[in-house]
N, C-alpha and C. Protein backbone atom coordinates (compact mmCIF):
# COMPACT_ATOMS: atom_id res chain seq x y z
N UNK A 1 89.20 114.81 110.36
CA UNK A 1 88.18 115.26 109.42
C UNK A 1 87.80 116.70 109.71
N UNK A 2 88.80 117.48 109.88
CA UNK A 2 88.22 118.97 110.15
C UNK A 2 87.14 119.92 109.05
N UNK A 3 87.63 119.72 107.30
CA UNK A 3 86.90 120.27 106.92
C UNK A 3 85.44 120.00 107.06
N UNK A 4 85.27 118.71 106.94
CA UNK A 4 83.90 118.06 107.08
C UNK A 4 83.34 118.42 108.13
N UNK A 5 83.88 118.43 108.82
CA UNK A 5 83.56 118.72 110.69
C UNK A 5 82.74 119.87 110.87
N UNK A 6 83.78 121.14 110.00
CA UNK A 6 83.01 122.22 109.86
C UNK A 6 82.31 122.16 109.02
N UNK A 7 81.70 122.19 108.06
CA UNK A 7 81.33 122.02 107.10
C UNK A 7 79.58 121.24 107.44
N UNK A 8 79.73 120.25 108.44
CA UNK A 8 78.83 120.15 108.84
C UNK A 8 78.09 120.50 110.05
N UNK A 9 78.66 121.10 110.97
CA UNK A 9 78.36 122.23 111.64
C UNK A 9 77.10 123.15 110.93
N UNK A 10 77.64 123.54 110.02
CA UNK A 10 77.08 124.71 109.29
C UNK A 10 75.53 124.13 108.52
N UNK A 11 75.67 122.65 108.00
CA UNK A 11 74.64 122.23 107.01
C UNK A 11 73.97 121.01 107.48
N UNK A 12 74.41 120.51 108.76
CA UNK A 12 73.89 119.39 109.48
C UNK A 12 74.20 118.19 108.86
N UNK A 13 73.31 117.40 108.82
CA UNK A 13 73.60 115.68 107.96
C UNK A 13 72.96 115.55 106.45
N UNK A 14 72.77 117.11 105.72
CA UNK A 14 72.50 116.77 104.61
C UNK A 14 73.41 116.40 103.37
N UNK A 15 72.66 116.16 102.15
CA UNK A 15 73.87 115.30 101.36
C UNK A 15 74.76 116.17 101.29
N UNK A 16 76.16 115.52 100.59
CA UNK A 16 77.11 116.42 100.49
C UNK A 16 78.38 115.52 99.52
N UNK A 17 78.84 116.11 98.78
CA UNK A 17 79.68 115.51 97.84
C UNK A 17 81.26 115.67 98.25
N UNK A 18 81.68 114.56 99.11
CA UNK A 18 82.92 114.29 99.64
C UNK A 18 84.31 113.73 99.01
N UNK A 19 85.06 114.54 98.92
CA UNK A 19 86.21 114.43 98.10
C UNK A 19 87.34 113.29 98.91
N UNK A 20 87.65 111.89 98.00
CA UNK A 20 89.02 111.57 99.08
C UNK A 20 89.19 110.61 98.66
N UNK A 21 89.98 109.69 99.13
CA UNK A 21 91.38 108.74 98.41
C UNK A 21 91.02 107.66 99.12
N UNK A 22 91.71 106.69 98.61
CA UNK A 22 92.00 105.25 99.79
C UNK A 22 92.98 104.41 98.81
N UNK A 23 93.46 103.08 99.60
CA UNK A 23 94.47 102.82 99.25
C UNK A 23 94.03 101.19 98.99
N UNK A 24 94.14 100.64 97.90
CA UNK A 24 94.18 99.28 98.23
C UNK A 24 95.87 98.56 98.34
N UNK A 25 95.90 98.05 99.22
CA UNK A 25 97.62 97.57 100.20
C UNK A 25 97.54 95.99 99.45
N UNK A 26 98.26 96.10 99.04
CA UNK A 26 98.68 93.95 98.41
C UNK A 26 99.80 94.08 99.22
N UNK A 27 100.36 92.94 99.50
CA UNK A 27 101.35 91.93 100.30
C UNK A 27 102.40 91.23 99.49
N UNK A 28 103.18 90.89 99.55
CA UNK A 28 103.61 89.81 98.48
C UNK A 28 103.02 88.87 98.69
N UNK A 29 102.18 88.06 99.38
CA UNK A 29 101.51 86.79 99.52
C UNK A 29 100.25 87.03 98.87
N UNK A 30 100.03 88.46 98.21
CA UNK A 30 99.06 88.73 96.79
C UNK A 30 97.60 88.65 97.93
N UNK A 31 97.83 89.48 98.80
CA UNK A 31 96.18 89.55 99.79
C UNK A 31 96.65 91.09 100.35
N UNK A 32 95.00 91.10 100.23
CA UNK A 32 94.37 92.65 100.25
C UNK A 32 94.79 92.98 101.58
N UNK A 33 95.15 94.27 102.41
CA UNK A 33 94.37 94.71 103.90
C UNK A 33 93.06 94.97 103.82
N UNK A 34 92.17 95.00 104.32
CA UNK A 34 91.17 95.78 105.02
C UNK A 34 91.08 95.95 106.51
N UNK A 35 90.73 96.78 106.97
CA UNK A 35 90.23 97.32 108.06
C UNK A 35 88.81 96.77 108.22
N UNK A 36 88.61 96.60 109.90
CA UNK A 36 87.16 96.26 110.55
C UNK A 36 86.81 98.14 111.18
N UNK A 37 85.66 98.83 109.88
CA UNK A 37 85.94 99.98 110.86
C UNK A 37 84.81 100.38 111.74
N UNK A 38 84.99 101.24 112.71
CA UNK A 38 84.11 101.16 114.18
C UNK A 38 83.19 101.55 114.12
N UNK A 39 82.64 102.62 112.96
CA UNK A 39 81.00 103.37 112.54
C UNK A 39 80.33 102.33 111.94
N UNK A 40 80.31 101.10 111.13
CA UNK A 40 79.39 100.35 110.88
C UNK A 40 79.80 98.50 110.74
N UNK A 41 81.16 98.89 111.50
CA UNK A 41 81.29 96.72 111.59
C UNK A 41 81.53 96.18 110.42
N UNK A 42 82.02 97.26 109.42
CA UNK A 42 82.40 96.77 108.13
C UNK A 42 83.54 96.26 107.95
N UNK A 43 84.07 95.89 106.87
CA UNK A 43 85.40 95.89 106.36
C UNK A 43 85.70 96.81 105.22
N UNK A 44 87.16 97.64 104.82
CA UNK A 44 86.91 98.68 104.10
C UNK A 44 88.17 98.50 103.66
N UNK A 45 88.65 99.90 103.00
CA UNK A 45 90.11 100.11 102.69
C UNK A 45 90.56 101.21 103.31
N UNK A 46 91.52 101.55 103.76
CA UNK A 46 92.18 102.38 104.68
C UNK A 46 91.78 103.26 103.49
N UNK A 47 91.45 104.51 104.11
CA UNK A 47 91.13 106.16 103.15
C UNK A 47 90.14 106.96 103.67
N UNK A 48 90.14 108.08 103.49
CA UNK A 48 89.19 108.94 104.20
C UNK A 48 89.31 110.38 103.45
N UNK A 49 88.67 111.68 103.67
CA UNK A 49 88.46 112.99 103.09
C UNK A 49 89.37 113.81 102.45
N UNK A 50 89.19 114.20 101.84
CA UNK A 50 90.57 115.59 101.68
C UNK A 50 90.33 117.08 102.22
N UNK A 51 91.69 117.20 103.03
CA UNK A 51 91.61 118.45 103.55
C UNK A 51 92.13 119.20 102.91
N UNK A 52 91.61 120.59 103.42
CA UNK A 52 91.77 121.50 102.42
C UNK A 52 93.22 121.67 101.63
N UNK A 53 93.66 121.90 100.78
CA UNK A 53 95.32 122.07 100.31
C UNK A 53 96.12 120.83 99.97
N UNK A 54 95.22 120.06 100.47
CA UNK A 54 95.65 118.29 99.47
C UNK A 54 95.53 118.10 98.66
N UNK A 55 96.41 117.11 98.39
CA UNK A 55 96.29 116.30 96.61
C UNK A 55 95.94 115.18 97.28
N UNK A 56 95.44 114.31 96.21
CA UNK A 56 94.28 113.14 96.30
C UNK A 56 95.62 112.20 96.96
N UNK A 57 97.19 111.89 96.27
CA UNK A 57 97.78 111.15 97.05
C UNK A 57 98.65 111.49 97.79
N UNK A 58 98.22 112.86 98.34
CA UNK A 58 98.86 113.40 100.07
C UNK A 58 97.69 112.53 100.93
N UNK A 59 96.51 112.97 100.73
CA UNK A 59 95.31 112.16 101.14
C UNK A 59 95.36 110.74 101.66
N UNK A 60 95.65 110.28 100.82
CA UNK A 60 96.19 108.76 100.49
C UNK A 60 96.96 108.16 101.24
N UNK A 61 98.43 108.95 101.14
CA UNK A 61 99.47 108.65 102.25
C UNK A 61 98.96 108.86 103.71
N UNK A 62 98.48 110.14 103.76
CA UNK A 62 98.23 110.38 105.20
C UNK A 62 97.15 109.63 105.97
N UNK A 63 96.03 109.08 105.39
CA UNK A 63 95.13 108.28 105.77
C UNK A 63 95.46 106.91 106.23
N UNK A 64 96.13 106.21 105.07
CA UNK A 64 97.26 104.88 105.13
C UNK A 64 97.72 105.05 106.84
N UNK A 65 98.71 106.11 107.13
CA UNK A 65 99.46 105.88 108.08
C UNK A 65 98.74 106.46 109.18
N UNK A 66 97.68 107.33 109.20
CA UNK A 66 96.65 107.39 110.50
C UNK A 66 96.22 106.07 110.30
N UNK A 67 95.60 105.55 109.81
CA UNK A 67 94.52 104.11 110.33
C UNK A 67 95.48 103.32 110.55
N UNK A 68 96.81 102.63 110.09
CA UNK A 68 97.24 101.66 109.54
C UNK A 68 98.93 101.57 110.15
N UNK A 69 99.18 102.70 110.36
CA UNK A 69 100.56 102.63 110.61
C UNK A 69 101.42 102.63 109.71
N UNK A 70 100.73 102.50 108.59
CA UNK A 70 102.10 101.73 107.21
C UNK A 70 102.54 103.13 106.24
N UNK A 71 103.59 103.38 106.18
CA UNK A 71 103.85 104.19 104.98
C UNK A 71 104.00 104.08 103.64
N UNK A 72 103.17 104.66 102.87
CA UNK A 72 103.25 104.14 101.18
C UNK A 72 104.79 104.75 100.80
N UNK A 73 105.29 103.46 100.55
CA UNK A 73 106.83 104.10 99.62
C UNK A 73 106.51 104.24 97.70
N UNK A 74 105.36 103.86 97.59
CA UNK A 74 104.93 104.60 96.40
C UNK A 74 103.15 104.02 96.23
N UNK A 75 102.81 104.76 95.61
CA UNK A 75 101.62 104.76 95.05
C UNK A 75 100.74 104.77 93.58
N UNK A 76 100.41 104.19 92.81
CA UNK A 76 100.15 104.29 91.44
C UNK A 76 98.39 104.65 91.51
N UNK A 77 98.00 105.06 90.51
CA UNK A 77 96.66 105.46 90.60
C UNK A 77 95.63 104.24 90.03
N UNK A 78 94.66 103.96 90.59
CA UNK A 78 94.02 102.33 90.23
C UNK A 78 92.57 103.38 89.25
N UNK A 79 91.95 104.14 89.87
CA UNK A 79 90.74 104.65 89.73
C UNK A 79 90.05 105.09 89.71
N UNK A 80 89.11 106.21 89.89
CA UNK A 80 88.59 107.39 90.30
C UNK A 80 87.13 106.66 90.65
N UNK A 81 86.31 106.66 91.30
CA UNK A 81 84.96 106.46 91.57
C UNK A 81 83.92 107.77 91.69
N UNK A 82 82.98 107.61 91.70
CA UNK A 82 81.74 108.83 91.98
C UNK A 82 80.67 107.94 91.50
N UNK A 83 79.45 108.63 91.49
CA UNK A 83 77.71 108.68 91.53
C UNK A 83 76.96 107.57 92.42
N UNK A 84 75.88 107.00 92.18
CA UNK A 84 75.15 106.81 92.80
C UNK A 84 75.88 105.84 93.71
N UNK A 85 76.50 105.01 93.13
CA UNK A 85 77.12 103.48 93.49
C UNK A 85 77.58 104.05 95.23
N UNK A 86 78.38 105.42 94.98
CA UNK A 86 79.35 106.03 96.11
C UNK A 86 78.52 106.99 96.99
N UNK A 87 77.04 106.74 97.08
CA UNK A 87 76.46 107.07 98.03
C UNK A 87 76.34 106.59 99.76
N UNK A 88 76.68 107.40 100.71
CA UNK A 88 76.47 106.31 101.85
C UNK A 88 75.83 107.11 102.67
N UNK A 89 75.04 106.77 103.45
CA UNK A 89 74.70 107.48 104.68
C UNK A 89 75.52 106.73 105.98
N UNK A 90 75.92 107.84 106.98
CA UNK A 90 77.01 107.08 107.98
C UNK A 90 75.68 106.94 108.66
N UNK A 91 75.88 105.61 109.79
CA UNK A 91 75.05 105.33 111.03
C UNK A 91 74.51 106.66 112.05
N UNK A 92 75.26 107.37 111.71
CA UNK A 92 75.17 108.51 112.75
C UNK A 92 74.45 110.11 111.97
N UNK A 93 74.04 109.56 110.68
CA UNK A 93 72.98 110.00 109.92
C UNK A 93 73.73 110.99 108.71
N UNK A 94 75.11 111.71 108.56
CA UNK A 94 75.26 112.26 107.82
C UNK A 94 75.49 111.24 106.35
N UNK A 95 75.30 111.93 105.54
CA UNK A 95 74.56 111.73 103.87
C UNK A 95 76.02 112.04 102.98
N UNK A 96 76.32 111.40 102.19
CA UNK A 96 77.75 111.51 101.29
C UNK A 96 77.43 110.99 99.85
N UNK A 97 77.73 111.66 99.12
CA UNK A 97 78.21 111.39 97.49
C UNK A 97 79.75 110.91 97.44
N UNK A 98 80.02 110.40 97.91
CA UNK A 98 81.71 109.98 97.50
C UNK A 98 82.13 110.23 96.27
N UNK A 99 83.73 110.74 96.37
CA UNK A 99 84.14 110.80 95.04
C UNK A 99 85.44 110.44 95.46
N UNK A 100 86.31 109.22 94.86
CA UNK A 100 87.17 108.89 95.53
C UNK A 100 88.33 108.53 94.31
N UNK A 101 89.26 108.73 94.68
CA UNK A 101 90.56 108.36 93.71
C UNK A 101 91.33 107.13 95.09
N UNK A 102 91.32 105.87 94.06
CA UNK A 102 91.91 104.88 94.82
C UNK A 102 92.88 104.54 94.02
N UNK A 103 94.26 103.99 95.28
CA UNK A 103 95.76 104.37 94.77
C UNK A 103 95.78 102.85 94.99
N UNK A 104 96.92 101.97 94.33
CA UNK A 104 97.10 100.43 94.57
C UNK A 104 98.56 100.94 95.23
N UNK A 105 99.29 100.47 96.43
CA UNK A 105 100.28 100.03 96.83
C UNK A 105 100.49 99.00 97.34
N UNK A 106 102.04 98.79 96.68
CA UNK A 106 102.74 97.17 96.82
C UNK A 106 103.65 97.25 97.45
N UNK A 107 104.33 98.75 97.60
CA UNK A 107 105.60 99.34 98.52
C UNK A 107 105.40 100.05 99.52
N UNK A 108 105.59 99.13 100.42
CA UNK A 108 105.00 99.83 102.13
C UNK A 108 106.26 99.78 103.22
N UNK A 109 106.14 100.26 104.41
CA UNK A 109 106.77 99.96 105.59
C UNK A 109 105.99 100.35 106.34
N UNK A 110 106.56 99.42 107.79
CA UNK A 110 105.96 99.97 109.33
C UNK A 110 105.23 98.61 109.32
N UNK A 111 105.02 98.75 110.96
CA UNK A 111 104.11 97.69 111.51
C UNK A 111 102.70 97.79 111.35
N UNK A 112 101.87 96.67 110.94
CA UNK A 112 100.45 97.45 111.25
C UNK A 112 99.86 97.55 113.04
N UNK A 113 99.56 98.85 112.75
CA UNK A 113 98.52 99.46 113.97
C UNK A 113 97.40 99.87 114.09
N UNK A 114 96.34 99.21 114.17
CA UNK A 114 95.17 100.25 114.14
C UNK A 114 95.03 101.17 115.05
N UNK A 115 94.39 102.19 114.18
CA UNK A 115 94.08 103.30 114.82
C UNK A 115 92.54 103.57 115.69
N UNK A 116 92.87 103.24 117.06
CA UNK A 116 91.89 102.95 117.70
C UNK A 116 90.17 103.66 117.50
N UNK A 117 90.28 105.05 117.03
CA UNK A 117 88.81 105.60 116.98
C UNK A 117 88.26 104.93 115.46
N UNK A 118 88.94 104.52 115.02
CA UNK A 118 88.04 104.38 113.21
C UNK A 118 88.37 102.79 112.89
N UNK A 119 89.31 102.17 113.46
CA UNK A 119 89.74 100.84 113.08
C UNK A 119 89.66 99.94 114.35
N UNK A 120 88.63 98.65 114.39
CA UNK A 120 88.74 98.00 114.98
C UNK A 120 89.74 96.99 115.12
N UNK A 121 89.96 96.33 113.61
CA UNK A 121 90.96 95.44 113.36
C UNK A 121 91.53 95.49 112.34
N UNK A 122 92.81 94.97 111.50
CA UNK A 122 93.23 95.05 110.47
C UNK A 122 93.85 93.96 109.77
N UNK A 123 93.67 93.41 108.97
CA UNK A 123 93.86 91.88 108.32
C UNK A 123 94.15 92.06 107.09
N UNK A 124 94.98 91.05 106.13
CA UNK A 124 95.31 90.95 104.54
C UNK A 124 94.87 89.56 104.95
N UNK A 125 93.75 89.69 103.76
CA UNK A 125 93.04 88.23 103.25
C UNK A 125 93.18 87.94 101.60
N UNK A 126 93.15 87.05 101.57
CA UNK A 126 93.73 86.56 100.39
C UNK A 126 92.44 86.79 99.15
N UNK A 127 92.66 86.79 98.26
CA UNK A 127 91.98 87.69 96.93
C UNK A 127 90.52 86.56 96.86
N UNK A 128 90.91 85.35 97.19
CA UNK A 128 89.83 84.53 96.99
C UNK A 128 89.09 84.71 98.42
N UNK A 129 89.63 85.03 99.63
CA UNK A 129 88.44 84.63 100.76
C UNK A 129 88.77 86.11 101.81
N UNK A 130 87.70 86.98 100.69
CA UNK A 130 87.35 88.30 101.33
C UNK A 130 86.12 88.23 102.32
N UNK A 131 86.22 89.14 103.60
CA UNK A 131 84.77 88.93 104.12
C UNK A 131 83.59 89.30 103.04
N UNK A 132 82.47 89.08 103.53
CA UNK A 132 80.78 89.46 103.14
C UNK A 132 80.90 90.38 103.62
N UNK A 133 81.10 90.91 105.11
CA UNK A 133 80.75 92.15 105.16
C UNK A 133 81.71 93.67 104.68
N UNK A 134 81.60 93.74 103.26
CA UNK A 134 82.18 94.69 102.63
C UNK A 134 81.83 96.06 103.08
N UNK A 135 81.94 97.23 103.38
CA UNK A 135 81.46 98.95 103.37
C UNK A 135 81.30 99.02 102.29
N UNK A 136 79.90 99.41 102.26
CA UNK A 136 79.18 99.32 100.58
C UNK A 136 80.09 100.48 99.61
N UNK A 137 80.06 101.67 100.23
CA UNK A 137 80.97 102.37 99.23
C UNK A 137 82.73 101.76 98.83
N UNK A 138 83.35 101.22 99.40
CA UNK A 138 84.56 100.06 98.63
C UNK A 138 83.96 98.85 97.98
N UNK A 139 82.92 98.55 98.46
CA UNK A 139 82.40 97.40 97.37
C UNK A 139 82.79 97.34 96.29
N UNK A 140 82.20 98.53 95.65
CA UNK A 140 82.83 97.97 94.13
C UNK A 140 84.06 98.59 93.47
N UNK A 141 85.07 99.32 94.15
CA UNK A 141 86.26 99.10 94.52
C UNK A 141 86.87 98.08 94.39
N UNK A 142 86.19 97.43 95.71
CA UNK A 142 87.35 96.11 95.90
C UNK A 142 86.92 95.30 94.55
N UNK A 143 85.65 95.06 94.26
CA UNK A 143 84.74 94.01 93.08
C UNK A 143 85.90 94.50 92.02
N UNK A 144 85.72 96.01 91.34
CA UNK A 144 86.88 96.02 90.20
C UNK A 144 88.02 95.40 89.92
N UNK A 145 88.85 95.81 91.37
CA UNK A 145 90.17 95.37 91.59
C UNK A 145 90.45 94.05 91.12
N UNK A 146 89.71 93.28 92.23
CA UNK A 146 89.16 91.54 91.99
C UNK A 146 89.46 91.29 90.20
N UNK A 147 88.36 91.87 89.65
CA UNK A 147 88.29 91.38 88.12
C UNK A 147 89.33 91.64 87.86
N UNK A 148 89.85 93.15 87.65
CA UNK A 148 91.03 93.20 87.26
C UNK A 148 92.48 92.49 87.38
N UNK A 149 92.64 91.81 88.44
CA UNK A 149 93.16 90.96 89.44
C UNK A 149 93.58 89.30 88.65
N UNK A 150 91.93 88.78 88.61
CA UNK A 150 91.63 87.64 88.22
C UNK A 150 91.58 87.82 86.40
N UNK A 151 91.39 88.95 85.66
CA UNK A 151 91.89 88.80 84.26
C UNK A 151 93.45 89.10 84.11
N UNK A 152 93.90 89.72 85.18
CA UNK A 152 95.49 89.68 84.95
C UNK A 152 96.01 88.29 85.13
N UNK A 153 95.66 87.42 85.73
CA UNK A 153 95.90 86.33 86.15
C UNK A 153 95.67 85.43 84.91
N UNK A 154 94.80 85.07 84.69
CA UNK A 154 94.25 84.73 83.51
C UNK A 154 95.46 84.74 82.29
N UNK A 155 95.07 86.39 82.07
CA UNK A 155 96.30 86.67 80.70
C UNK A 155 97.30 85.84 80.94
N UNK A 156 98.54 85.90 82.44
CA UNK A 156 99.57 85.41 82.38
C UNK A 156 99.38 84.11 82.15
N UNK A 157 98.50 83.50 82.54
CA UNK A 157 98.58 81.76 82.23
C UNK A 157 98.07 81.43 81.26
N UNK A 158 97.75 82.36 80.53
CA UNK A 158 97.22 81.60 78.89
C UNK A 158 98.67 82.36 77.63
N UNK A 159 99.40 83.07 78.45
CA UNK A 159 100.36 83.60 77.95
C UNK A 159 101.84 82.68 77.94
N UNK A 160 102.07 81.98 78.90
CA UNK A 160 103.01 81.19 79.02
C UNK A 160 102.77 79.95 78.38
């Protein structure tokens, strides 16, 4: 997180409107990853800031394979998020507006690894039995996905 790093150096823990990506990972056994991550005991989606001279899915990729180990062999675009919903304050007091472009990948490699400073653990749970403890800013992320998910589902079986 260097830009941020500096960036807050300069302006301390006040708000600040943070640019960056994340990835929601399906399986073929049709279950999510999330990450357990180490600033608040949540569960989340692998993603984090954009540095300077990035595109939202350089971002994307590179975050994936710091937390996660896994390399996206492709990426499609699910969403863009921002305003109030994507507000967070971290435990450690700095203040964020999130603005996030989240990518769906189904084409991955590599083992998973967490990445010890930001990821405690890393799990694919199945679409019906997600934890409670969501990271409020993927909340409704993951909530979209879900619907979207469960009306795709839907369509196909009222389609056949």
């Amino acid at each position: 997180m260097g830009y941020i790093s500096e960036l807050r150096k300069l302006i301390g823990t006040r708000p600040i409107i943070m640019v960056g990506a994340n990835v929601i990972v399906t399986n073929e056994e049709n279950q999510l990853l999330l990450q357990l991550r180490t600033d608040n005991n949540c569960w989340g989606l692998p993603g984090g800031s954009m540095e300077l001279g990035e595109t939202l899915e350089d971002v994307a990729k590179r975050e994936l394979y710091e937390e996660t180990n896994l390399t996206a062999n492709e990426l499609s675009l699910f969403n863009v998020y921002s305003g109030k919903e994507l507000y967070y304050r971290y435990p450690h007091g700095d203040e964020v507006y999130n603005v996030v472009a989240t990518f769906i990948c189904e084409n991955f490699e590599g083992e998973l690894i967490a990445e010890k400073n930001e990821v405690l653990s890393l799990q694919f749970f199945s679409f019906n039995d997600l934890p409670s403890n969501i990271s409020s800013p993927d909340l409704p992320i993951v909530t979209e996905f879900l619907r979207v998910q469960r009306g795709a589902q839907v369509e196909n079986y009222t389609s056949e």
